[in-house]
Protein backbone atom coordinates (compact mmCIF):
# COMPACT_ATOMS: atom_id res chain seq x y z
CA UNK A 1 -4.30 -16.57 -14.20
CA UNK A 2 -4.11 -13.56 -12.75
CA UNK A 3 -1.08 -11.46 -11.46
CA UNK A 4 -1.07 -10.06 -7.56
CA UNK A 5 1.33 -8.35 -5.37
CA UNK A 6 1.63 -8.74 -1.68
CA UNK A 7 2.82 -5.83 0.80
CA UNK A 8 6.12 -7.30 2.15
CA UNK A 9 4.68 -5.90 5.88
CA UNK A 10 2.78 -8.91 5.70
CA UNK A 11 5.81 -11.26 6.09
CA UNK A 12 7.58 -8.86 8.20
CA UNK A 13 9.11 -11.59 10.23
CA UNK A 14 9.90 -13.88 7.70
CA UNK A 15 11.57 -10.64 6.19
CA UNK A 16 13.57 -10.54 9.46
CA UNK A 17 15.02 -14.16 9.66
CA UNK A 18 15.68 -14.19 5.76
CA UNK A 19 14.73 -11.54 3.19
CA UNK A 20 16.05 -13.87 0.36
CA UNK A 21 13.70 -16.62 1.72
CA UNK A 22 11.09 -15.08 2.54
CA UNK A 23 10.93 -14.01 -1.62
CA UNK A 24 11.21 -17.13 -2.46
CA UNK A 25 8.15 -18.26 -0.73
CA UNK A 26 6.50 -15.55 -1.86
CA UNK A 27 6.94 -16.21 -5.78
CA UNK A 28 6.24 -19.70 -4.73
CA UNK A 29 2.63 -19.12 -3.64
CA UNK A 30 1.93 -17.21 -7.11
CA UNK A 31 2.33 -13.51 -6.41
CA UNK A 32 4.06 -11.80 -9.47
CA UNK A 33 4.58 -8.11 -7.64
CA UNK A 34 6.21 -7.20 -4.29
CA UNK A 35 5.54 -4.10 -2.58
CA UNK A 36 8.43 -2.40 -0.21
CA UNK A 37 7.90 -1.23 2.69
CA UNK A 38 10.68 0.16 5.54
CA UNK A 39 13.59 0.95 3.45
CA UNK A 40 15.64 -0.80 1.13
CA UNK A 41 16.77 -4.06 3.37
CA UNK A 42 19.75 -5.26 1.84
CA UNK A 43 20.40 -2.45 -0.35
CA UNK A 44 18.17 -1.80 -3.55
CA UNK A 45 20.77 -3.49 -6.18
CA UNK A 46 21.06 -6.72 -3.60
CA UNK A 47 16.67 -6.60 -3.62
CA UNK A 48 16.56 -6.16 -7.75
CA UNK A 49 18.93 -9.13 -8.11
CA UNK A 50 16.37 -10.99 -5.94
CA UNK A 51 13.12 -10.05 -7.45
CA UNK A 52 14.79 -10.85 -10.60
CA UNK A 53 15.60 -14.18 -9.36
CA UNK A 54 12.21 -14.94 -8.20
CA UNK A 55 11.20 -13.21 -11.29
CA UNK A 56 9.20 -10.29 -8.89
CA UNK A 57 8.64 -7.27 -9.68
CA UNK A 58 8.54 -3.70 -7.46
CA UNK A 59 5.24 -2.50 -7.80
CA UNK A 60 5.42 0.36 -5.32
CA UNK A 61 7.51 0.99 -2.54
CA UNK A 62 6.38 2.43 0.77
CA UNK A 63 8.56 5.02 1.57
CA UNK A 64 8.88 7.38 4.71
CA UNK A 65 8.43 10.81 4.56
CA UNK A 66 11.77 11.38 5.94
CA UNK A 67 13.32 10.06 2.87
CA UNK A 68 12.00 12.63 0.90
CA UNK A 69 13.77 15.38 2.67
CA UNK A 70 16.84 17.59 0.31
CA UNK A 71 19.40 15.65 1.56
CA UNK A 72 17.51 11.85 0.87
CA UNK A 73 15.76 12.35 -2.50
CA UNK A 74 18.44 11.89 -4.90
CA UNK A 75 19.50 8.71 -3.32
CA UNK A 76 15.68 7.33 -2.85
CA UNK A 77 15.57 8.38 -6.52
CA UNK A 78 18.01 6.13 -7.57
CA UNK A 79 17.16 3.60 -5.77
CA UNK A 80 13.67 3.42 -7.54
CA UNK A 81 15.26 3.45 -10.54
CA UNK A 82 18.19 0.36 -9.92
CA UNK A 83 14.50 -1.37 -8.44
CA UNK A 84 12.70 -0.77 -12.22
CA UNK A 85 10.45 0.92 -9.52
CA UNK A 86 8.39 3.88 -10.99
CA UNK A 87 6.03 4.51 -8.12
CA UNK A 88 6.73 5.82 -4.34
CA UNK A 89 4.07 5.42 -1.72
CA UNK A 90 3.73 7.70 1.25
CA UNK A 91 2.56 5.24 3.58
CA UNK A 92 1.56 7.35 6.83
CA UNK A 93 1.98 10.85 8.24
CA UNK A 94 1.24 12.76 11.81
CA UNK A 95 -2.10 14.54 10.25
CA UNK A 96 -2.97 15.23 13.56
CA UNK A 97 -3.27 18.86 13.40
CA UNK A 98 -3.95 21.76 10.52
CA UNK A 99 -0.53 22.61 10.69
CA UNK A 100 0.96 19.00 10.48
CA UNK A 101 -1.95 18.64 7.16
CA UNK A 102 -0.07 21.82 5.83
CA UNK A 103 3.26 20.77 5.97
CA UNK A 104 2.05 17.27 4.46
CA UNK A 105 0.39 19.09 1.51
CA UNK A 106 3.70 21.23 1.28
CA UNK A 107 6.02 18.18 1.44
CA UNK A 108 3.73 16.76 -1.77
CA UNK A 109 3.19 19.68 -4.09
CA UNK A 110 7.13 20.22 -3.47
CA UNK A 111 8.50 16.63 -4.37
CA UNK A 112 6.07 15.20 -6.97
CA UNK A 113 7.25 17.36 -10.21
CA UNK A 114 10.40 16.35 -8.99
CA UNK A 115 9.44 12.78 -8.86
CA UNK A 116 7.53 13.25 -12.14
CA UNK A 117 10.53 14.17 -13.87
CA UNK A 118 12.26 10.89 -13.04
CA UNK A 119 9.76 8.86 -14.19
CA UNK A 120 8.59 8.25 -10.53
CA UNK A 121 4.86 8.72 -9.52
CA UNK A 122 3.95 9.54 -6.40
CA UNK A 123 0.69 8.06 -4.02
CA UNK A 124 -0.54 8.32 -0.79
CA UNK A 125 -1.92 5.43 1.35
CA UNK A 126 -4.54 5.59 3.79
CA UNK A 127 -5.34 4.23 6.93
CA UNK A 128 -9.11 4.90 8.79
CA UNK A 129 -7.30 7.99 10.24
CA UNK A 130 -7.40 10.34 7.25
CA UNK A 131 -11.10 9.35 6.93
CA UNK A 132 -11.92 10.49 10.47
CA UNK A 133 -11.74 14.28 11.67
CA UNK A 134 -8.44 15.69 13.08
CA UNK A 135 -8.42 18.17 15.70
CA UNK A 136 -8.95 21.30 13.51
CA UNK A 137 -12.14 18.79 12.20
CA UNK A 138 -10.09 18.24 8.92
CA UNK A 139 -10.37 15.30 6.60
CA UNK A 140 -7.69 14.79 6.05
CA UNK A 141 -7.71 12.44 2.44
CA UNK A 142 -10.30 14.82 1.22
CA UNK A 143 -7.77 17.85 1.77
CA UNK A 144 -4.90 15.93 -0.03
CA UNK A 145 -7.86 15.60 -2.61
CA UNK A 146 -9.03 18.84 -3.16
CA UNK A 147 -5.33 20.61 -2.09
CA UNK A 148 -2.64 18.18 -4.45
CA UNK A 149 -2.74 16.18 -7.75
CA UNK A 150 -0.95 13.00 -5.66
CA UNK A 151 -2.47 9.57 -6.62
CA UNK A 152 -4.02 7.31 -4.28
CA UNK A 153 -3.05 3.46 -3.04
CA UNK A 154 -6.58 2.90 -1.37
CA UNK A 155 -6.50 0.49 1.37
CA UNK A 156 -10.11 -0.85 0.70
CA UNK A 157 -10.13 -2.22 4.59
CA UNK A 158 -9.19 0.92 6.08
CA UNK A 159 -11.52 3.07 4.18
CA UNK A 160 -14.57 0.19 4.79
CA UNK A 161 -13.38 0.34 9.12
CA UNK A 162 -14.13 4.38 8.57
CA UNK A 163 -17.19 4.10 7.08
CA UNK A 164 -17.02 4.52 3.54
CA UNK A 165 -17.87 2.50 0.52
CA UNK A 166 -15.08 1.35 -0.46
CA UNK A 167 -16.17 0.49 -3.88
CA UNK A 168 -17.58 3.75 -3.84
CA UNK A 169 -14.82 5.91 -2.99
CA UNK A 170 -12.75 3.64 -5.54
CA UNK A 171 -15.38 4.86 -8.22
CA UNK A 172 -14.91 8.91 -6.79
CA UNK A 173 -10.48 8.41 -7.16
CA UNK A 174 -11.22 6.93 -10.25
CA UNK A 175 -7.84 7.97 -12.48
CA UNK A 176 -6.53 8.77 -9.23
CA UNK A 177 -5.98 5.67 -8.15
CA UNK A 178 -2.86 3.77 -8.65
CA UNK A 179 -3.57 0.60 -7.09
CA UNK A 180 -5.34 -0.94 -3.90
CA UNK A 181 -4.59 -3.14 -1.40
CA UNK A 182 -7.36 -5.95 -0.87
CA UNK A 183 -7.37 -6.57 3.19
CA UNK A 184 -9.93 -8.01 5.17
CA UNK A 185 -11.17 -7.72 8.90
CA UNK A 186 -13.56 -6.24 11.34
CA UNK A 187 -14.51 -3.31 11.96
CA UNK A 188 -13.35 -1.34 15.17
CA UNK A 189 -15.82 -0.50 17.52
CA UNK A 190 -15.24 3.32 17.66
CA UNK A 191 -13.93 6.14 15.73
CA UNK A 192 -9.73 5.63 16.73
CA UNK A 193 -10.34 2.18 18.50
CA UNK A 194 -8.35 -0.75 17.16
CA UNK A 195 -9.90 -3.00 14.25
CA UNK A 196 -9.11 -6.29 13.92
CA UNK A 197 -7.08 -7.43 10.17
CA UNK A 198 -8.06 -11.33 9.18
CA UNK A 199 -7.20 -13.09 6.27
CA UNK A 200 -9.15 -12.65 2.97
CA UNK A 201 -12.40 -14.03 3.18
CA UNK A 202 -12.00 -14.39 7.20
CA UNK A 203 -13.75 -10.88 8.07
CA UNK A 204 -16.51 -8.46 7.36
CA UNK A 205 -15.16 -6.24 4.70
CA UNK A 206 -16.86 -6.54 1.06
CA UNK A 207 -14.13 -8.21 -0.45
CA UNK A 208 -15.60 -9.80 -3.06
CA UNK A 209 -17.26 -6.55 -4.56
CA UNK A 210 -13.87 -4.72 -3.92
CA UNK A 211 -12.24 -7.31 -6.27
CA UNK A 212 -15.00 -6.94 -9.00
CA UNK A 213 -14.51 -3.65 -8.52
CA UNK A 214 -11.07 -3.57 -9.01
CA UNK A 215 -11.21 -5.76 -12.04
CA UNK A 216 -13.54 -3.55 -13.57
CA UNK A 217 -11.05 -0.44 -13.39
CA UNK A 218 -7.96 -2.49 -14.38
CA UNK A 219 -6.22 -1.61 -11.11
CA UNK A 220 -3.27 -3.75 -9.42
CA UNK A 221 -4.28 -5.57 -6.38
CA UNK A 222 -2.06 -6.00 -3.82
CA UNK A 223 -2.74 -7.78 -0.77
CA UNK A 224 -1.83 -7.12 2.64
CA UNK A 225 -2.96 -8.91 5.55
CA UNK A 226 -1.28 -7.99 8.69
CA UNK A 227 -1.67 -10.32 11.58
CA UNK A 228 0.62 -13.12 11.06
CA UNK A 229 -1.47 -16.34 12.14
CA UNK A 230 -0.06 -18.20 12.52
CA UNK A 231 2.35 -17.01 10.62
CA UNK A 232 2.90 -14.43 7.91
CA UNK A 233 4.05 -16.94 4.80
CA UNK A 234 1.06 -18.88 5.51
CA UNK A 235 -1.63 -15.85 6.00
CA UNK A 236 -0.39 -14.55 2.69
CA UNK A 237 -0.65 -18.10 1.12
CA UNK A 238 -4.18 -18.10 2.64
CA UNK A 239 -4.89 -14.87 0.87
CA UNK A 240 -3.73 -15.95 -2.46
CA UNK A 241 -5.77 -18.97 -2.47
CA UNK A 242 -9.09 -16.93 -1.54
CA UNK A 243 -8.05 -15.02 -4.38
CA UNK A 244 -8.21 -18.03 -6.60
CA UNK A 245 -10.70 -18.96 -5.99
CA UNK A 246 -13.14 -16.04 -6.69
CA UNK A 247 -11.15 -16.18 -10.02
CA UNK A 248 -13.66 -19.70 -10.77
């Protein structure tokens, strides 16, 4: 069988009532990876003790810029490395202007050798927003592209709600890409409006094709479905099953 990871934000509120639980179910539907997101709960040695338990693993952690400022990185540096953790996920940024792109792009080509030297690979994740122009008219994953040598997560839903291919743009990252997450919804009405996240198999993304797709390259696929109905253990149980069965 194969192995998948699920993005913790999915069971946010499990994650609230009781982390330790809430890994337990996890393991217990069949996902072998676990993805961080928020900071380090418990404490990183208290969340390795518990993946180990479960017998999880860190995939990736999604990490806020702010804890890659001077004064942070040598303790979100060892943190990665009591997880076994050797990739670090910028999960969002205010892109919102050329300025805020630039200090984004500085932050990056300033941290990753740094992070490279520990063993610690850094990505970017995208939502629609860096697929859509800012407003200097910048896009702004295509600047992080052309402008940095980070690695990509590619949320396949996001980049399929702006427009894009997302087996496509999986096939134009190509060694740049780390992972993906597999997510599944419909499409917002207008450039900035809400979409709407569903389980896999519930919405209009091409999920199957991203899957093939994502076979084909060898990548990690890590699920994240967001909406928590009716709640999130059960949405990412829902998931995993869909994922089954395209595995028959």
């Amino acid at each position: 069988m194969r192995e998948y990871g699920l993005q913790l934000y999915s069971i946010r509120n499990a994650i609230t009532e009781n982390y330790h639980d809430a890994l337990r179910q996890v393991a217990e539907m069949g996902y072998k990876m676990a993805e961080l997101y928020g900071g380090m709960g418990p404490g990183a040695q208290t969340l390795r003790s518990w993946m180990d338990e479960f017998g999880l693993r860190v995939s990736g952690t999604h990490t806020k810029a702010a804890d890659l400022a001077p004064d942070m990185l040598s303790q979100t540096i060892a943190d990665h490395h009591t997880l076994g953790c050797d990739t670090l996920i910028i999960p969002h940024y205010d892109i919102s202007t050329a300025e805020k792109v630039d200090e984004l792009v500085n932050l990056i080509n300033t941290v990753q050798p740094v992070l490279e030297k520990e063993g610690i690979t850094l990505a970017f994740h995208n939502h629609s927003r860096e697929f859509w122009p800012n407003e200097a008219g910048q896009l702004t994953h295509f600047e992080l592209q052309k402008r940095t040598d980070i690695k990509f997560e590619l949320d396949t839903f996001w980049t399929f709600n702006a427009g894009y291919d997302p087996c496509e743009m999986m096939e134009k990252l190509a060694d740049r890409l780390i992972a993906i997450h597999i997510k599944d919804g419909f499409k917002s009405e207008a450039v900035g409006a809400k979409a709407h996240g569903m389980p896999l198999g519930m919405g209009e993304a091409p999920v199957p094709a991203v899957y093939a797709k994502a076979l084909a390259m060898k990548l990690p696929i890590i699920v994240e479905s967001e909406t928590q109905t009716p709640d999130g253990p059960t949405e990412a149980r829902i998931c995993m099953d869909y994922l089954r069965s395209l595995e028959k």
